[in-house]
N, C-alpha and C. Protein backbone atom coordinates (compact mmCIF):
# COMPACT_ATOMS: atom_id res chain seq x y z
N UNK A 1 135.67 129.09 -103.10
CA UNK A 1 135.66 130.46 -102.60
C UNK A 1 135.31 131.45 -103.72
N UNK A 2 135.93 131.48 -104.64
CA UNK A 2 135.57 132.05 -105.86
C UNK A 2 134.31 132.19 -106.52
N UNK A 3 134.01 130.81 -106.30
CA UNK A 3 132.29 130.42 -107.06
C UNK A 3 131.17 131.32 -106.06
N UNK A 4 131.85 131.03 -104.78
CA UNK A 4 131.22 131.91 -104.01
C UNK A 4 130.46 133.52 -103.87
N UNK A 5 131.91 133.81 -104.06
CA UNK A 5 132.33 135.23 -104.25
C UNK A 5 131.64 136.03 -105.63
N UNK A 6 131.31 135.60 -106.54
CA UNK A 6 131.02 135.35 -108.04
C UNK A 6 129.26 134.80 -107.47
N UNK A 7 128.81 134.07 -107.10
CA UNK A 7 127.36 134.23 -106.79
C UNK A 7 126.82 135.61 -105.94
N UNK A 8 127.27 136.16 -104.83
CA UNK A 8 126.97 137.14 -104.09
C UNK A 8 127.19 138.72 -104.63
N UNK A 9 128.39 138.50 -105.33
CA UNK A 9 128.54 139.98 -106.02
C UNK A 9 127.40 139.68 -107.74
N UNK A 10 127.83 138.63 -108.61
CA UNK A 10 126.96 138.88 -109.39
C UNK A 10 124.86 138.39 -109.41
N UNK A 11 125.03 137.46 -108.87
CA UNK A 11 123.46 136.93 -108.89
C UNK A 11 123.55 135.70 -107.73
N UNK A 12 123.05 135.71 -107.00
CA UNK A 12 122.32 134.67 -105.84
C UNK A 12 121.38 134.00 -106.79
N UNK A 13 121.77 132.85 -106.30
CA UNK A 13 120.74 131.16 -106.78
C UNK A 13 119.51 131.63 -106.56
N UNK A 14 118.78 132.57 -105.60
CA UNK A 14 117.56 132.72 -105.53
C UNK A 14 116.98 133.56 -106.47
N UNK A 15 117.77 134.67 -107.34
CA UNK A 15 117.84 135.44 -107.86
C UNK A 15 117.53 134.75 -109.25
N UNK A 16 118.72 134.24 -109.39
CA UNK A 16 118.97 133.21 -110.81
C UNK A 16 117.50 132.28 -111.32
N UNK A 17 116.96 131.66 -110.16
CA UNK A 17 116.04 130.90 -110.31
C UNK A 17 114.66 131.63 -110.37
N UNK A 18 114.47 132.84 -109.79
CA UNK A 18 113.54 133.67 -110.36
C UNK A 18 113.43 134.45 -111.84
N UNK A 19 114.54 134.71 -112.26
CA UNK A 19 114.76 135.21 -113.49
C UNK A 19 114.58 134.07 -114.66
N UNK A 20 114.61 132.68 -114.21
CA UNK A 20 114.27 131.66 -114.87
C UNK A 20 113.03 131.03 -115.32
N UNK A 21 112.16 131.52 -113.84
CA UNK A 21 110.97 131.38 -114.27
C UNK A 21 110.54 132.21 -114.87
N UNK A 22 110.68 133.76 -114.64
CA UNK A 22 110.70 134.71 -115.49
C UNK A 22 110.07 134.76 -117.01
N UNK A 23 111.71 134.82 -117.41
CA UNK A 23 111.52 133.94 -118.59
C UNK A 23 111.10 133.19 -119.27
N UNK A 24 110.38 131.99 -118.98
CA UNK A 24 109.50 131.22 -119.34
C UNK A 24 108.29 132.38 -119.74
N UNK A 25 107.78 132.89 -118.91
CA UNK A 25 106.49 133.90 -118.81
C UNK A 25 106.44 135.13 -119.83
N UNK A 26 108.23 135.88 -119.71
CA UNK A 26 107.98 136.98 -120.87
C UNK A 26 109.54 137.21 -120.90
N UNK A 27 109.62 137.93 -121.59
CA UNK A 27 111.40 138.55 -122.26
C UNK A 27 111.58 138.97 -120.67
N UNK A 28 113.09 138.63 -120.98
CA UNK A 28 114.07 139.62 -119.62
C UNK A 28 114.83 140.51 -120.18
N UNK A 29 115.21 141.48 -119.63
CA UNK A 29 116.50 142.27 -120.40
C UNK A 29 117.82 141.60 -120.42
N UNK A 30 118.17 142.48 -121.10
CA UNK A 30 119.35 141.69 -121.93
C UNK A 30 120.64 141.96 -120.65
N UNK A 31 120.27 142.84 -119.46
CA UNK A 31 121.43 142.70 -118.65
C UNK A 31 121.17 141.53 -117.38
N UNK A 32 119.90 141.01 -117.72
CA UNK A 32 119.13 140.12 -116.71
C UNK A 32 119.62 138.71 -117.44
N UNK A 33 119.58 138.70 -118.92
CA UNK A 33 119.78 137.42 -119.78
C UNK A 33 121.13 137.36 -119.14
N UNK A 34 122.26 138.30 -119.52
CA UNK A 34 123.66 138.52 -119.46
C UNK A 34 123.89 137.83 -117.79
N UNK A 35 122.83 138.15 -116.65
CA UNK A 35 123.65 137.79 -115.50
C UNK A 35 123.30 136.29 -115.32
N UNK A 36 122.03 136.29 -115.51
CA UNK A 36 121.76 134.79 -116.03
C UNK A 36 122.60 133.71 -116.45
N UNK A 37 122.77 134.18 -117.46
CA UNK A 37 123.86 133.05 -118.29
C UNK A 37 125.02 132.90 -117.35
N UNK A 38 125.66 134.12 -117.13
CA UNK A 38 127.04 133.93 -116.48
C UNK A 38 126.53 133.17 -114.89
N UNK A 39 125.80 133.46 -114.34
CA UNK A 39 125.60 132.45 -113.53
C UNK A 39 125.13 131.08 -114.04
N UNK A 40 124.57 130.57 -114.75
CA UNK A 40 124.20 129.09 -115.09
C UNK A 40 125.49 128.24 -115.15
N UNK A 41 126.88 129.29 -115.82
CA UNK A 41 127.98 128.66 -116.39
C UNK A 41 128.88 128.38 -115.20
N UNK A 42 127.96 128.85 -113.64
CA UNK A 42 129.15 128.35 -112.54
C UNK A 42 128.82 128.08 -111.53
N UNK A 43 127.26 127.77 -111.78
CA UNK A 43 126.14 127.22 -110.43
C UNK A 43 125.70 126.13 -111.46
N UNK A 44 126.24 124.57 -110.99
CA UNK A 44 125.40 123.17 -111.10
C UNK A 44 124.32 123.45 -110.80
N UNK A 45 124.00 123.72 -109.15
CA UNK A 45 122.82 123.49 -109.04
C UNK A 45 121.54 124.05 -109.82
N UNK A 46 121.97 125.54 -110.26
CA UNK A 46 120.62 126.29 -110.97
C UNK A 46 120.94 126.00 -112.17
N UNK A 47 121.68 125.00 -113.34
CA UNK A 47 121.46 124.24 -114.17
C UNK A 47 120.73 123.17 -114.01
N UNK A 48 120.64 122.87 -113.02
CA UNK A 48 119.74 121.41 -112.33
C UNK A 48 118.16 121.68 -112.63
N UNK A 49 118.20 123.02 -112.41
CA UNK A 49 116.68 123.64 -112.04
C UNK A 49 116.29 124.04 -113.23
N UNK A 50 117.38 124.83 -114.11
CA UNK A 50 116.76 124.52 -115.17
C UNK A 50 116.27 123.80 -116.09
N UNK A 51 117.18 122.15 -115.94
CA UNK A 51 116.74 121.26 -116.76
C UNK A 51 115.60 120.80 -116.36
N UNK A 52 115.01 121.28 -115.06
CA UNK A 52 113.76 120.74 -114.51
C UNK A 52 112.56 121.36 -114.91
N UNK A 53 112.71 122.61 -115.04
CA UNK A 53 112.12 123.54 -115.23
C UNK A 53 111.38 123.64 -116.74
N UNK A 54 112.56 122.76 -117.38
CA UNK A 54 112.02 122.88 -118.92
C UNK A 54 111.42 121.62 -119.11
N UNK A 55 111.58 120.78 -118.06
CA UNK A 55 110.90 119.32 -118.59
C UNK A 55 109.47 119.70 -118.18
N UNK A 56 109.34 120.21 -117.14
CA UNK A 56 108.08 120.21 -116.50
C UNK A 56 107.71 121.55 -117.54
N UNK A 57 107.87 122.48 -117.78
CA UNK A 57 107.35 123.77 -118.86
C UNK A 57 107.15 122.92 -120.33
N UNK A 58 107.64 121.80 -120.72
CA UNK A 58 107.14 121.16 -121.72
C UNK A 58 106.00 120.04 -121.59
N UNK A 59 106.07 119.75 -120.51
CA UNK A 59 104.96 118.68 -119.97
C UNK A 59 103.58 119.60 -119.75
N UNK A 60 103.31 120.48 -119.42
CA UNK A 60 102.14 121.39 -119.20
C UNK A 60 102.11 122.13 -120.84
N UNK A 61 103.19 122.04 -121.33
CA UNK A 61 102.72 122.78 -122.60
C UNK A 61 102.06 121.77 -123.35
N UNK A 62 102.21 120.52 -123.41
CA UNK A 62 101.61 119.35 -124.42
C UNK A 62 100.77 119.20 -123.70
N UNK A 63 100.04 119.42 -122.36
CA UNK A 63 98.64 119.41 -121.69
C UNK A 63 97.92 120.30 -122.05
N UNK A 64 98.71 121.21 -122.35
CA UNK A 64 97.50 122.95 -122.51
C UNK A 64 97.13 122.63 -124.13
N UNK A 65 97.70 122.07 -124.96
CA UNK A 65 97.88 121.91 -126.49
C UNK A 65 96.77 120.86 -126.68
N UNK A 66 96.67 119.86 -125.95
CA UNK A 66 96.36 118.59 -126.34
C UNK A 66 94.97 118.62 -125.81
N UNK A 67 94.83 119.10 -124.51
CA UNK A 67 93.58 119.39 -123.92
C UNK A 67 93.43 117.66 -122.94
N UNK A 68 94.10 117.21 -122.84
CA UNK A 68 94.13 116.25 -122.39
C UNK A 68 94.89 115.45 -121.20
N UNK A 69 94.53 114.52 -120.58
CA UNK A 69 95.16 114.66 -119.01
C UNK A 69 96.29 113.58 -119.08
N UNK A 70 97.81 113.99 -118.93
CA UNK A 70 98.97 113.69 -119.12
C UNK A 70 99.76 112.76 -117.96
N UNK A 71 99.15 111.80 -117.58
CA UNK A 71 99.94 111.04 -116.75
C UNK A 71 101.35 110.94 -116.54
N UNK A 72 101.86 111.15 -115.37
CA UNK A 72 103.52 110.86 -114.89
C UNK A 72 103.38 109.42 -114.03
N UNK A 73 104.01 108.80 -114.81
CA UNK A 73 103.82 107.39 -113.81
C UNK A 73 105.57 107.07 -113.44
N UNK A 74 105.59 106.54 -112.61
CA UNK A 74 106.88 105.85 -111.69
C UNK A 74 108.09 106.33 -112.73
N UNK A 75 108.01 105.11 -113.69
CA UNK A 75 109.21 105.38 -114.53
C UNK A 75 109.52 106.52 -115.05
N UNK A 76 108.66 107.11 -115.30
CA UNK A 76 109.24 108.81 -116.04
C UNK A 76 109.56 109.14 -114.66
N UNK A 77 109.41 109.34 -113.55
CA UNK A 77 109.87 109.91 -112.00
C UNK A 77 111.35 109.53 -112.07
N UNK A 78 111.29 108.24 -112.06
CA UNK A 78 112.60 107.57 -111.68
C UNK A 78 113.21 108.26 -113.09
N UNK A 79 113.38 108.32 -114.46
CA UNK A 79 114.20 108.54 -115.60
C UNK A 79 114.33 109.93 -115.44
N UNK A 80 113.72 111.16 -114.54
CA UNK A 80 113.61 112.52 -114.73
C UNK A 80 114.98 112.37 -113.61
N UNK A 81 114.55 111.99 -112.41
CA UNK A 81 115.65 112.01 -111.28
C UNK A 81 117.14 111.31 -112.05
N UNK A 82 117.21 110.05 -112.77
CA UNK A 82 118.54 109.51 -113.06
C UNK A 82 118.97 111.01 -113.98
N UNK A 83 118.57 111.41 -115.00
CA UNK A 83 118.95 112.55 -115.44
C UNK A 83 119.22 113.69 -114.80
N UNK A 84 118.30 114.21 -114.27
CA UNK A 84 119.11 115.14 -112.99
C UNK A 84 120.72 114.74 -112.32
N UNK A 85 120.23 113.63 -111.61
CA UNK A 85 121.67 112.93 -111.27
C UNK A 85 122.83 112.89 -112.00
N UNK A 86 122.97 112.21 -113.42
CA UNK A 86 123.83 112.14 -114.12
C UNK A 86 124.34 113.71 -114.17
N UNK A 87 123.43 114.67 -114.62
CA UNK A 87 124.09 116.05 -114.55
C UNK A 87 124.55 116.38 -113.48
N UNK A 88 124.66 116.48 -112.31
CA UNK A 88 125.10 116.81 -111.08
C UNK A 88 126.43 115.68 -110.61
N UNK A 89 126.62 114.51 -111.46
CA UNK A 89 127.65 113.47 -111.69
C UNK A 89 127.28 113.48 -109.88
N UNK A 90 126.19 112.70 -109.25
CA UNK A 90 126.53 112.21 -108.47
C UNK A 90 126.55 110.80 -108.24
């Protein structure tokens, strides 16, 4: 109920996850960083998104760098998802 209550008054997951991509792209303010954070520290799920967010924002960054075409085959699929998982302890 709390966690609840604490997403709707301070930042909605939809909110959170836009300010994430955000970021990636250019500075946020520092009251946008501030709601940010305090939401990451009580929404699993938009920690989920972020760890996704940065695997895949590092995978296109060593494509844009390298100039070269970066295969995802099975096993990195399957090792990205067990990691997700483990964080979400399901």
């Amino acid at each position: 109920m709390l966690r609840k209550l604490i997403h709707i008054l301070f930042l909605p997951c939809s909110k959170a996850t836009l300010l994430m991509e955000k970021r990636n792209a250019q500075l946020i303010s520092r009251k946008e960083d501030r709601q940010l954070s305090m939401h990451l520290k009580i929404c699993k799920w938009c920690r989920a998104y972020e760890e996704k967010l940065k695997i895949l924002d590092d995978i296109l960054k060593r494509k844009r760098s390298h100039k070269e075409n970066i295969e995802i085959n099975d096993s990195d699929i399957q090792y990205f998802k067990n990691k997700i998982l483990n964080k979400l302890d399901i």
